[in-house]
PDB file of N, CA and C in Angstrom:
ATOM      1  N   UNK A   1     246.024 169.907 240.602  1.00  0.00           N
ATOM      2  CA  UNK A   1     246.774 168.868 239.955  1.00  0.00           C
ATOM      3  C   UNK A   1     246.494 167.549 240.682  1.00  0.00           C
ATOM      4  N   UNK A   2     245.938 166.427 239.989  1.00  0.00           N
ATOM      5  CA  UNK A   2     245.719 165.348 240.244  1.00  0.00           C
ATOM      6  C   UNK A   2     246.704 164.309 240.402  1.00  0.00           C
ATOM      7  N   UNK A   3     246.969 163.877 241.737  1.00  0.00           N
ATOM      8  CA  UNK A   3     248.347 162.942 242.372  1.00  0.00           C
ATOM      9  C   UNK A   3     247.818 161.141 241.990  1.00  0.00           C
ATOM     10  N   UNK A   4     248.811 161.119 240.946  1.00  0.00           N
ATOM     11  CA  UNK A   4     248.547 159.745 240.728  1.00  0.00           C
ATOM     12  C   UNK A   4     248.968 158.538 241.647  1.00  0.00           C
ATOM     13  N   UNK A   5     248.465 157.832 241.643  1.00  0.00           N
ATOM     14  CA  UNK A   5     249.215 156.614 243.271  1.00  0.00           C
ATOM     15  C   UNK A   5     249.403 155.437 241.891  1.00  0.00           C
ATOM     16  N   UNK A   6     250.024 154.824 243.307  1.00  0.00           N
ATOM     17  CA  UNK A   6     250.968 153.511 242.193  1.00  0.00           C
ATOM     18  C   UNK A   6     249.852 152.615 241.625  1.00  0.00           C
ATOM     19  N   UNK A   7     248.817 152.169 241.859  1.00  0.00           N
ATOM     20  CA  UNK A   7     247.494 151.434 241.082  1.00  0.00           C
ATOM     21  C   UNK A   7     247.370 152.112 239.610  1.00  0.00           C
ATOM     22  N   UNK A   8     247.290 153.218 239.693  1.00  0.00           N
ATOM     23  CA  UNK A   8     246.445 154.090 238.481  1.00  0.00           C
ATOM     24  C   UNK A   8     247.344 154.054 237.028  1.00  0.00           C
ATOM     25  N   UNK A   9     249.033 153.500 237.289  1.00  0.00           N
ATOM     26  CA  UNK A   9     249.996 153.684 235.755  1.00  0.00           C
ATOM     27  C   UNK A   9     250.470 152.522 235.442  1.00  0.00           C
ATOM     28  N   UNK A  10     250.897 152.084 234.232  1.00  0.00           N
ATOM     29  CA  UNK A  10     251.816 151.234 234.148  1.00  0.00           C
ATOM     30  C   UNK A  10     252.987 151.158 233.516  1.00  0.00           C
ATOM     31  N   UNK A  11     254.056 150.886 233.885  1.00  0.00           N
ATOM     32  CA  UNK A  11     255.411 151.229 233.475  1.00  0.00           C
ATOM     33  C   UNK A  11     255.467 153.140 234.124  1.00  0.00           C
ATOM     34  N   UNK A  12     254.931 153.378 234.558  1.00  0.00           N
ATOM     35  CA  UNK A  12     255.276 155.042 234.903  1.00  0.00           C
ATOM     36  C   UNK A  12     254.271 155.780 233.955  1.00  0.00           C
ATOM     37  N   UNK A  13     253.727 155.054 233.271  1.00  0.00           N
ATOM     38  CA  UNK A  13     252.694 155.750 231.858  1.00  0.00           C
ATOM     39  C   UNK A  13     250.840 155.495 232.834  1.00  0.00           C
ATOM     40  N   UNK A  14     250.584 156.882 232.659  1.00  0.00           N
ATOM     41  CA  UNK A  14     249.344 156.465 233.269  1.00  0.00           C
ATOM     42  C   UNK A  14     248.137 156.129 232.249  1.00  0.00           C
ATOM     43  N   UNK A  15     247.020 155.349 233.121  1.00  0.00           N
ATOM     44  CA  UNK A  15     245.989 154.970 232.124  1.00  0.00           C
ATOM     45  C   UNK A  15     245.161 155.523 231.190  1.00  0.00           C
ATOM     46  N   UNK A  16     245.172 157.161 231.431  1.00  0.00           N
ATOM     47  CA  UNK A  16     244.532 158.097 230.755  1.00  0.00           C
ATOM     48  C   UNK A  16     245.553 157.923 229.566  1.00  0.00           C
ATOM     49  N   UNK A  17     246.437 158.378 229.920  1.00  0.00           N
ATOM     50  CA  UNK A  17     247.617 158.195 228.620  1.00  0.00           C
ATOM     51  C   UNK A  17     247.863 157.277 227.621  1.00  0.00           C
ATOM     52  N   UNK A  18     247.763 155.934 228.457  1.00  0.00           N
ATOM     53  CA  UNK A  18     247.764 154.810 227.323  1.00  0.00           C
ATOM     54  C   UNK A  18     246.360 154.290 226.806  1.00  0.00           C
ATOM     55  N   UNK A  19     245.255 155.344 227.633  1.00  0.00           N
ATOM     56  CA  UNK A  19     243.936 154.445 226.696  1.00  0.00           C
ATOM     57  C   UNK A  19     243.671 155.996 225.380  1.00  0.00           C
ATOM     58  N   UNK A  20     243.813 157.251 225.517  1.00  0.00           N
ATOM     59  CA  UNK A  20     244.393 158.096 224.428  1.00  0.00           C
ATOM     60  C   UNK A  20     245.047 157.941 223.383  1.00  0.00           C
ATOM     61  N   UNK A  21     246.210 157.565 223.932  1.00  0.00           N
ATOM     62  CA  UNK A  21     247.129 157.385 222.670  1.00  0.00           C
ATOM     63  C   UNK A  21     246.813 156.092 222.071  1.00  0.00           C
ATOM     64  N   UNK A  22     246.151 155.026 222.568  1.00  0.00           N
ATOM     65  CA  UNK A  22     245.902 154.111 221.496  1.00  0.00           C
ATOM     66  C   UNK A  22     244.581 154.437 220.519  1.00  0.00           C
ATOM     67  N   UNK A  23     243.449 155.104 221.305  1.00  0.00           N
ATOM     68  CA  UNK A  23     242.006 155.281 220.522  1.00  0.00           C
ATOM     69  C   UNK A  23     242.710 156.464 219.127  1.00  0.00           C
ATOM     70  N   UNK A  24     243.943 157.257 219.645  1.00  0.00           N
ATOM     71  CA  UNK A  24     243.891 158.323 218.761  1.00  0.00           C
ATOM     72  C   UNK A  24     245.293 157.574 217.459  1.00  0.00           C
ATOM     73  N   UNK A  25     245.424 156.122 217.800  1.00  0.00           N
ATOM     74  CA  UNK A  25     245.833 155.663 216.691  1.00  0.00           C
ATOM     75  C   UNK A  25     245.099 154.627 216.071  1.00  0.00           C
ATOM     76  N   UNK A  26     244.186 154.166 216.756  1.00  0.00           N
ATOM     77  CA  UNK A  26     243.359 153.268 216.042  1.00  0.00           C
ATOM     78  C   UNK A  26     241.929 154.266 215.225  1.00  0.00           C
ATOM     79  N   UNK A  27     241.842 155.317 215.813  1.00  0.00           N
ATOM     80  CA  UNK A  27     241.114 156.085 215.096  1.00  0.00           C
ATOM     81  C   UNK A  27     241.469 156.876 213.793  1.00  0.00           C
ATOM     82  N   UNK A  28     242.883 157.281 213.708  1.00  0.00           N
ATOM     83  CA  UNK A  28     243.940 157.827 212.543  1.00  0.00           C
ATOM     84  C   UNK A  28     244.519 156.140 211.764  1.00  0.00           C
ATOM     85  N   UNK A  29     244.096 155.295 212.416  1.00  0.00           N
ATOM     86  CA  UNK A  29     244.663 153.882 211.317  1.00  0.00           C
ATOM     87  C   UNK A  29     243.016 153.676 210.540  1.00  0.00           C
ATOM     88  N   UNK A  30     241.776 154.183 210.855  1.00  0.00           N
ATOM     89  CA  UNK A  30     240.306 154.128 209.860  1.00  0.00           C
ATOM     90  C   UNK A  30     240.832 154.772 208.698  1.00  0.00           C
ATOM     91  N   UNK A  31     241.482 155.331 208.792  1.00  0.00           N
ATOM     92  CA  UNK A  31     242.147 156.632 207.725  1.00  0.00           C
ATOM     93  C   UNK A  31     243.094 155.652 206.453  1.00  0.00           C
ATOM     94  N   UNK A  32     243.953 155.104 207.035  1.00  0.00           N
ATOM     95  CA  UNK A  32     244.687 154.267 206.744  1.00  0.00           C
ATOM     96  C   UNK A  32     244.558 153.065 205.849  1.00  0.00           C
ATOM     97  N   UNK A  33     244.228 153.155 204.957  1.00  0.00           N
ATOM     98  CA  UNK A  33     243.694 151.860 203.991  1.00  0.00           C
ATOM     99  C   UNK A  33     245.028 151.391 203.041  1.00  0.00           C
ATOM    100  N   UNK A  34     245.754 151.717 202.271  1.00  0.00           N
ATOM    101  CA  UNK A  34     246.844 151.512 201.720  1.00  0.00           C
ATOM    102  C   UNK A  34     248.064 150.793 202.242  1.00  0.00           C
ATOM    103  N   UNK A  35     247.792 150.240 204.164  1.00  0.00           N
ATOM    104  CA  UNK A  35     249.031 149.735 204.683  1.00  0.00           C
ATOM    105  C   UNK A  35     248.304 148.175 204.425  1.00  0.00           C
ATOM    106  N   UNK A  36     249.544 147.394 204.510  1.00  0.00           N
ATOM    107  CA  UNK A  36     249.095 145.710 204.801  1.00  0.00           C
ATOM    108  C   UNK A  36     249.195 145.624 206.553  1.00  0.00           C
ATOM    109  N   UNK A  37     248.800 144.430 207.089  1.00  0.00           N
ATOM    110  CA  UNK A  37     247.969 143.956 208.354  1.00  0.00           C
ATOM    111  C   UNK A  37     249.526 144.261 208.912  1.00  0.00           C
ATOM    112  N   UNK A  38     250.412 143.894 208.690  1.00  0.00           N
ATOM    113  CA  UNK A  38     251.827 143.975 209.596  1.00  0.00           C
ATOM    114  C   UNK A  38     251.940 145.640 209.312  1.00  0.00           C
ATOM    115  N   UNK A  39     252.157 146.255 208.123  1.00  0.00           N
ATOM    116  CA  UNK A  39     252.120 147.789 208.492  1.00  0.00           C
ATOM    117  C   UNK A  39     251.397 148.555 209.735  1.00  0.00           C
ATOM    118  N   UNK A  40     249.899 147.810 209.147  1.00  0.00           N
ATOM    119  CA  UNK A  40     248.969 148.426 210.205  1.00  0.00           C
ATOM    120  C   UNK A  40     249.203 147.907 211.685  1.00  0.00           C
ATOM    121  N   UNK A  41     249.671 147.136 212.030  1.00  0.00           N
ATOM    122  CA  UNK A  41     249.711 146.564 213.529  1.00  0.00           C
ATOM    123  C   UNK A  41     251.312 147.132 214.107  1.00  0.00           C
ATOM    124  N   UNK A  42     251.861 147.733 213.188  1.00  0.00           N
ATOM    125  CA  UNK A  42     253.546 147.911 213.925  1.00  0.00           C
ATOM    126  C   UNK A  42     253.002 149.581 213.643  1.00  0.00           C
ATOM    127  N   UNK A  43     252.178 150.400 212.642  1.00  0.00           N
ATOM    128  CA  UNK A  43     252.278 151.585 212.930  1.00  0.00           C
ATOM    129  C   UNK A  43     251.299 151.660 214.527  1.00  0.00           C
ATOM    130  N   UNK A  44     250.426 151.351 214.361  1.00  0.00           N
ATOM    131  CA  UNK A  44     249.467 150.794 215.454  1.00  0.00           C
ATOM    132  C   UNK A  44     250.030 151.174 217.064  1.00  0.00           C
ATOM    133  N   UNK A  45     251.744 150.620 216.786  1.00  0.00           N
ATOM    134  CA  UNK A  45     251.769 150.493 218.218  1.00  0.00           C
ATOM    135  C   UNK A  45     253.253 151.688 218.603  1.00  0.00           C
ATOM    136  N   UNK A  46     253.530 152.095 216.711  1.00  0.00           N
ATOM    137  CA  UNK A  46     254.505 153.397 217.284  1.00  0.00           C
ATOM    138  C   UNK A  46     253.674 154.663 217.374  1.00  0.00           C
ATOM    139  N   UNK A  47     252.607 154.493 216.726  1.00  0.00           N
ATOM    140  CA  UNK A  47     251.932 155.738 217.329  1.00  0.00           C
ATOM    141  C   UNK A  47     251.473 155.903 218.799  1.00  0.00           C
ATOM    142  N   UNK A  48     250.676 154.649 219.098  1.00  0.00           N
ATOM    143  CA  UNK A  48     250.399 154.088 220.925  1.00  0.00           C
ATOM    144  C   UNK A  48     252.244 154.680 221.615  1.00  0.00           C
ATOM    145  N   UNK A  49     253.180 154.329 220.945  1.00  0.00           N
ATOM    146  CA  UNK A  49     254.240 154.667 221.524  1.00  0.00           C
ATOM    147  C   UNK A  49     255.215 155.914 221.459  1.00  0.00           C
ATOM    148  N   UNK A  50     254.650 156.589 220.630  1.00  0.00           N
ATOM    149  CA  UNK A  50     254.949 157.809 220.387  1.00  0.00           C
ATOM    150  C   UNK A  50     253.939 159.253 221.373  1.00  0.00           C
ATOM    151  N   UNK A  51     253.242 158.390 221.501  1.00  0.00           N
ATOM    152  CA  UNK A  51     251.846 159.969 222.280  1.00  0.00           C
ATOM    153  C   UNK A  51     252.575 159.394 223.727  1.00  0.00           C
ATOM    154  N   UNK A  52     252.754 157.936 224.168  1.00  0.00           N
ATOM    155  CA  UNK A  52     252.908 157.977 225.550  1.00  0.00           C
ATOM    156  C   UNK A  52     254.001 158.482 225.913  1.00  0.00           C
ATOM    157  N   UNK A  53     255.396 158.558 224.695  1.00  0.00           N
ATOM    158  CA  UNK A  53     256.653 159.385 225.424  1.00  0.00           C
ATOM    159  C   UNK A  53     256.486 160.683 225.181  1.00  0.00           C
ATOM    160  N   UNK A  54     255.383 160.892 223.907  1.00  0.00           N
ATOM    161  CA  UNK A  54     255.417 162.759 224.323  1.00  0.00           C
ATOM    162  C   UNK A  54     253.945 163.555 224.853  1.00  0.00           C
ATOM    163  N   UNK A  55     253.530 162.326 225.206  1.00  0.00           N
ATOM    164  CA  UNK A  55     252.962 163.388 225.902  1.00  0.00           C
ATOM    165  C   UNK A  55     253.083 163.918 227.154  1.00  0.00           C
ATOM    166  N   UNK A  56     254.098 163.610 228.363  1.00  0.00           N
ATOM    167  CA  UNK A  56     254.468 164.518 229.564  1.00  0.00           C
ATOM    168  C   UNK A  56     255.171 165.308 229.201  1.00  0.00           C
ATOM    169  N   UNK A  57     256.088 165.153 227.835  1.00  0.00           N
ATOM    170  CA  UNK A  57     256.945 166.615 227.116  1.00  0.00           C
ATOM    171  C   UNK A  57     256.096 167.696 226.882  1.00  0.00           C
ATOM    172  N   UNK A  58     254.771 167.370 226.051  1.00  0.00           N
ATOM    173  CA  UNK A  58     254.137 168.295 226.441  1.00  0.00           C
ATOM    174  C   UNK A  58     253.411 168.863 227.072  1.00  0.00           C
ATOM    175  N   UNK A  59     252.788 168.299 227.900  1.00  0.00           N
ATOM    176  CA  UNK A  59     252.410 168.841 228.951  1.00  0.00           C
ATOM    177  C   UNK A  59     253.604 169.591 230.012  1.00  0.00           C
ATOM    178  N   UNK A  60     254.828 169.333 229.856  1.00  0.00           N
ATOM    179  CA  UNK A  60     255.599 170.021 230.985  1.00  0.00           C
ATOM    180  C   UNK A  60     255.867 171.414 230.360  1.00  0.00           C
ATOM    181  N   UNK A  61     256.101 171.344 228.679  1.00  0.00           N
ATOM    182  CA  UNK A  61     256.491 172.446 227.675  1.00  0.00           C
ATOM    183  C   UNK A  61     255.736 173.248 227.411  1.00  0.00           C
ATOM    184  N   UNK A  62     254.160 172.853 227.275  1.00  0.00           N
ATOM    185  CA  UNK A  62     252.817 173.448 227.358  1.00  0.00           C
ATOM    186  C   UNK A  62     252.244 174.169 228.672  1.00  0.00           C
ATOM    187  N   UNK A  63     252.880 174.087 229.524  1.00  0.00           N
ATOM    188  CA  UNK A  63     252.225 174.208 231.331  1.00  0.00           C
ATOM    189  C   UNK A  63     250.601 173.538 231.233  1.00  0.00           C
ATOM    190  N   UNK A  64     250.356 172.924 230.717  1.00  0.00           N
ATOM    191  CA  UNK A  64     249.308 172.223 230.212  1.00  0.00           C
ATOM    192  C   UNK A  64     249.004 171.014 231.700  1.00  0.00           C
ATOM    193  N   UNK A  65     247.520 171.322 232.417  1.00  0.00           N
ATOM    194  CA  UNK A  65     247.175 170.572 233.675  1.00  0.00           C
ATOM    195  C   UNK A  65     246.878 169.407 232.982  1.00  0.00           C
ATOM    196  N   UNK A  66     247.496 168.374 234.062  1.00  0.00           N
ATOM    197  CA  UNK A  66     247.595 167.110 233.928  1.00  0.00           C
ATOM    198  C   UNK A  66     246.266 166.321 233.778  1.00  0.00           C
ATOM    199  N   UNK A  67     245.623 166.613 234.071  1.00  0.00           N
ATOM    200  CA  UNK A  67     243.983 166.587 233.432  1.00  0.00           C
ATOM    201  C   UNK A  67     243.304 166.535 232.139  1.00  0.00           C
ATOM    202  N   UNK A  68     244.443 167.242 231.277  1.00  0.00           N
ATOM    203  CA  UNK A  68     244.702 167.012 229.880  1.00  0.00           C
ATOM    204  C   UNK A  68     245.377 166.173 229.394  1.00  0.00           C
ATOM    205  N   UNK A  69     245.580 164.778 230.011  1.00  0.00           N
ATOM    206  CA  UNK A  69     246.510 164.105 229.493  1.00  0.00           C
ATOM    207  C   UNK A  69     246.423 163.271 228.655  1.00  0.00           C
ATOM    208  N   UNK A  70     245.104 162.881 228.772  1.00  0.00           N
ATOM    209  CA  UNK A  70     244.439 162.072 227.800  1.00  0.00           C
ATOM    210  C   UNK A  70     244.036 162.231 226.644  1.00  0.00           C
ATOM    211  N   UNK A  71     243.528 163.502 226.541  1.00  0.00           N
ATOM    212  CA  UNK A  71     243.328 164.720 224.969  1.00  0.00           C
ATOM    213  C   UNK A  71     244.554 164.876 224.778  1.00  0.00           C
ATOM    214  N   UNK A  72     245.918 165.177 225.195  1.00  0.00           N
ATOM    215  CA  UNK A  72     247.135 165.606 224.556  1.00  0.00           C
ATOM    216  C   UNK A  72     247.348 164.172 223.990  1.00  0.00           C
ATOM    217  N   UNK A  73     247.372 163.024 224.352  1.00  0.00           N
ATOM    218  CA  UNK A  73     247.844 161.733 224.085  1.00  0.00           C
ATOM    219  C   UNK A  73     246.809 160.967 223.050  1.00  0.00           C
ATOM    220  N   UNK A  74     245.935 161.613 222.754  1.00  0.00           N
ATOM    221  CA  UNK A  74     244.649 160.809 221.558  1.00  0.00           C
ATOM    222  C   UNK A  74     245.374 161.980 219.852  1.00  0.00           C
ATOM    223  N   UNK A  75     245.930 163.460 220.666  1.00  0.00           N
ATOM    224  CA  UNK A  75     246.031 164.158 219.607  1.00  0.00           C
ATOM    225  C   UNK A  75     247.549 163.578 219.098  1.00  0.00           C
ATOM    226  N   UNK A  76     248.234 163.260 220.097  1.00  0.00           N
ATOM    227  CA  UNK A  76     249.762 162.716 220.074  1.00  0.00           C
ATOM    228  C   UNK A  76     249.714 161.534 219.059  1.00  0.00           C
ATOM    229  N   UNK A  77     249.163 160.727 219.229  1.00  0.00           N
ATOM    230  CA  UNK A  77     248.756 159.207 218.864  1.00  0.00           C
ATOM    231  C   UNK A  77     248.228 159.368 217.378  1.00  0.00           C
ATOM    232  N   UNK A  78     247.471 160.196 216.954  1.00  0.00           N
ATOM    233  CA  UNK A  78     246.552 160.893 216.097  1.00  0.00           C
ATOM    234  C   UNK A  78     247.592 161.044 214.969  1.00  0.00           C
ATOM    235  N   UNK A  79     247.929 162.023 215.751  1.00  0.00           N
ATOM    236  CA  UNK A  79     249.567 162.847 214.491  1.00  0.00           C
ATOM    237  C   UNK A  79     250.585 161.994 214.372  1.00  0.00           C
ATOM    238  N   UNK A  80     251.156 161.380 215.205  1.00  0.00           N
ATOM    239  CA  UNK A  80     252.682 160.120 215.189  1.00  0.00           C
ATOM    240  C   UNK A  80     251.945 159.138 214.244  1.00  0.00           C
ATOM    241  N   UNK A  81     250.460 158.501 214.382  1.00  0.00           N
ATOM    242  CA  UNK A  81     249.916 157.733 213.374  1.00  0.00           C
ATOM    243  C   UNK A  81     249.953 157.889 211.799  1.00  0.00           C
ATOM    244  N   UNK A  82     249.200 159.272 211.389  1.00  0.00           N
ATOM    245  CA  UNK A  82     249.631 159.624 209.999  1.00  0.00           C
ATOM    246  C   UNK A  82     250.992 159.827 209.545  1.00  0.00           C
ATOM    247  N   UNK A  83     251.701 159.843 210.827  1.00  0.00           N
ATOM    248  CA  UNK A  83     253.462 160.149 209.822  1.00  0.00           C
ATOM    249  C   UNK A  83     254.068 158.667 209.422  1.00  0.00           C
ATOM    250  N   UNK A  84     253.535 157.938 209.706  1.00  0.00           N
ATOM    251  CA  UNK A  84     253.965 156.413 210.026  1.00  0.00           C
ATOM    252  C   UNK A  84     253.666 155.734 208.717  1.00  0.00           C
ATOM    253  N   UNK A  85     253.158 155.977 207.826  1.00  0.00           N
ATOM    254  CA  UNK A  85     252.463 155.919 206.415  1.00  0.00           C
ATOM    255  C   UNK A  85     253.571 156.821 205.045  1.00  0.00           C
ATOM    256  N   UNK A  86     253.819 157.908 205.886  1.00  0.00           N
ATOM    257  CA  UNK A  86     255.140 158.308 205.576  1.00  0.00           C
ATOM    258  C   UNK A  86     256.331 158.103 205.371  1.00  0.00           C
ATOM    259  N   UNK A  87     256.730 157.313 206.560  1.00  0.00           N
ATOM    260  CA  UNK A  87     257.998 156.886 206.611  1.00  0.00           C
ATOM    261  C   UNK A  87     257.762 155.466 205.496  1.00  0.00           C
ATOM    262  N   UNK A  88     256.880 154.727 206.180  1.00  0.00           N
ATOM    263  CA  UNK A  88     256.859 153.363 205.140  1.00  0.00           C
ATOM    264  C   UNK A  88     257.393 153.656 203.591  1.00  0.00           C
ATOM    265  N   UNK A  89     256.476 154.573 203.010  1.00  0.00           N
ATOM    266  CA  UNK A  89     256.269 154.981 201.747  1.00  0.00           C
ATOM    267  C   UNK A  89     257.865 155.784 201.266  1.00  0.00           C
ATOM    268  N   UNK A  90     259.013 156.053 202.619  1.00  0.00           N
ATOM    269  CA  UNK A  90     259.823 156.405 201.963  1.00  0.00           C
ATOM    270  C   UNK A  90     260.896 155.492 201.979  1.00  0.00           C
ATOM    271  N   UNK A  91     260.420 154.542 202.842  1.00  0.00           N
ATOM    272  CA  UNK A  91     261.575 153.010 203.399  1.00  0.00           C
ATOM    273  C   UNK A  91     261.706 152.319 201.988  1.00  0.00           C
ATOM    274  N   UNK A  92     260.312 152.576 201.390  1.00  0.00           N
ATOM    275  CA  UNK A  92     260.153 151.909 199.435  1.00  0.00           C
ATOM    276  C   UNK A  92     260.609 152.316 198.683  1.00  0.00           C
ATOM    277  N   UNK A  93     260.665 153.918 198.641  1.00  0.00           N
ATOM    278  CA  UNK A  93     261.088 154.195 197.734  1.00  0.00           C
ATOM    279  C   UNK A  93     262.908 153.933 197.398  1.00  0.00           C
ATOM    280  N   UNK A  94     262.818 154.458 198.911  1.00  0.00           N
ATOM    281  CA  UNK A  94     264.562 154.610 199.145  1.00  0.00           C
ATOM    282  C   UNK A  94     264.710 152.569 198.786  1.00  0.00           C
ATOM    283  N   UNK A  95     264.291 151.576 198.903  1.00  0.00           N
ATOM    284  CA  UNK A  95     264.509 150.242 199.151  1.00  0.00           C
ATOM    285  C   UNK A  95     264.503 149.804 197.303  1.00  0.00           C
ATOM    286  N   UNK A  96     263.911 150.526 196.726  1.00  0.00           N
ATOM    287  CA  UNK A  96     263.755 150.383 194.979  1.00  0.00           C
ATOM    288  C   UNK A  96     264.713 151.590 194.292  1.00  0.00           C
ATOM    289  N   UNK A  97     265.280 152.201 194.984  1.00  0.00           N
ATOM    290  CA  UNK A  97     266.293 153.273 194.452  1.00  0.00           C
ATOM    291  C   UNK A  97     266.996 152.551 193.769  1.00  0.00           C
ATOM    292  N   UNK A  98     267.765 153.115 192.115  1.00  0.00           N
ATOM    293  CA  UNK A  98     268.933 152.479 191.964  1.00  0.00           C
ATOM    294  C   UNK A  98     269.600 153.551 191.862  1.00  0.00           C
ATOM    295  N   UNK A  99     270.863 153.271 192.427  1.00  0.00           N
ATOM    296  CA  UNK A  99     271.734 153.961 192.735  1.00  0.00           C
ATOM    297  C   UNK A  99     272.671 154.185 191.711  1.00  0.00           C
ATOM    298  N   UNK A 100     273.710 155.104 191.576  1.00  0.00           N
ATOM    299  CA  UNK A 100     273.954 155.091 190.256  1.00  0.00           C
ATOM    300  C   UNK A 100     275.538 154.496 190.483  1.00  0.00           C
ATOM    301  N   UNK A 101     276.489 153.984 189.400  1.00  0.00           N
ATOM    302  CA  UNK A 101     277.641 153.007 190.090  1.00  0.00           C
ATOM    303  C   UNK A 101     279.087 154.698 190.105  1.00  0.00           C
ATOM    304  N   UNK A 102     279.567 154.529 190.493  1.00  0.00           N
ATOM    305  CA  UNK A 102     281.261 155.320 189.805  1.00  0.00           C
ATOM    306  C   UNK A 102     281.716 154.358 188.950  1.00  0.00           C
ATOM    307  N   UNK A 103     282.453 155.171 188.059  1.00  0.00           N
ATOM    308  CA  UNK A 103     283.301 154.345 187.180  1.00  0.00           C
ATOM    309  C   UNK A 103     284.770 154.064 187.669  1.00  0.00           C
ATOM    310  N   UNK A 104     285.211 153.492 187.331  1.00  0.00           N
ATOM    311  CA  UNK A 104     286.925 152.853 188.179  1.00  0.00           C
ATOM    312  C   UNK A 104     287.448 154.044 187.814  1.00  0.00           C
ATOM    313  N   UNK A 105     288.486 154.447 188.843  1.00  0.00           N
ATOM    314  CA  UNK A 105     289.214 155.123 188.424  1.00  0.00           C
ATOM    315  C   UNK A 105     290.451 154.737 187.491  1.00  0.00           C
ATOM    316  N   UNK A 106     291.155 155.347 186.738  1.00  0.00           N
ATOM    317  CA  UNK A 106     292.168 154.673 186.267  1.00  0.00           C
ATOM    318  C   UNK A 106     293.627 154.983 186.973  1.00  0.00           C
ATOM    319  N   UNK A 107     294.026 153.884 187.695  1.00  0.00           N
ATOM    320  CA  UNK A 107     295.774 153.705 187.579  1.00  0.00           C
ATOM    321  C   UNK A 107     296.320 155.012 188.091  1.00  0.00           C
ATOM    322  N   UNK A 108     296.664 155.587 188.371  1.00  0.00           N
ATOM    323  CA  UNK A 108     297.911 156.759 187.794  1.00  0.00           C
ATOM    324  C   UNK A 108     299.141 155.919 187.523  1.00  0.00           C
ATOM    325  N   UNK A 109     299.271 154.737 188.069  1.00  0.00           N
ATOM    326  CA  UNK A 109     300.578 154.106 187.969  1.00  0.00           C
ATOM    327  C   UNK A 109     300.910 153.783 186.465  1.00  0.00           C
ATOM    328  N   UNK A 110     299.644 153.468 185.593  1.00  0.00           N
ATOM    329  CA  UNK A 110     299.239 153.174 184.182  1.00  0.00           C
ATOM    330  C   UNK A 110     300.164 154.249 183.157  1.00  0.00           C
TER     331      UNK A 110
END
């Protein structure tokens, strides 16, 4: 197991981790043609932010050597990227819903 020193991370996230999880969302955003430039730049950076908080979950849940951290965090980045296209697409639908009204009740006092 490879001992990281304080040069090698930032914020506690090491560099293997954050150069992974971004290639494995900028590589799953080629995929991605249907978002506009603000979709693409905010999924962009919850996928980058999604592989860097899970990937020591899995690696601790996986017993998975830390040596893998960079492949767990490109596959992390990868997968959190395509769901992100998902959610948008249901933020619309749900945002164009019409909802249907109740009718008043009437009175009992009536």
């Amino acid at each position: 197991m490879a001992i990281e020193t304080h040069g090698s991370t930032v914020a506690g996230i090491s560099y293997a981790v954050l150069i992974g999880a971004f290639i494995g969302s900028a590589a799953s955003l080629s995929y991605a043609k249907e978002m506009t430039k603000r979709q693409a730049m905010t999924a962009f950076l919850v996928g980058g932010a999604v592989a860097c908080a899970a990937t020591p979950l899995a690696i601790h849940y996986l017993n998975a050597p830390t040596e893998l951290a960079g492949a767990i965090a490109f596959f992390w980045g990868l997968g959190a990227m395509r769901a992100v296209p998902v959610f948008f697409a249901l933020i619309d639908r749900t945002r164009n819903a019409k909802l249907p009204t109740l009718p008043d009740q009437p009175d009992p006092k009536e």
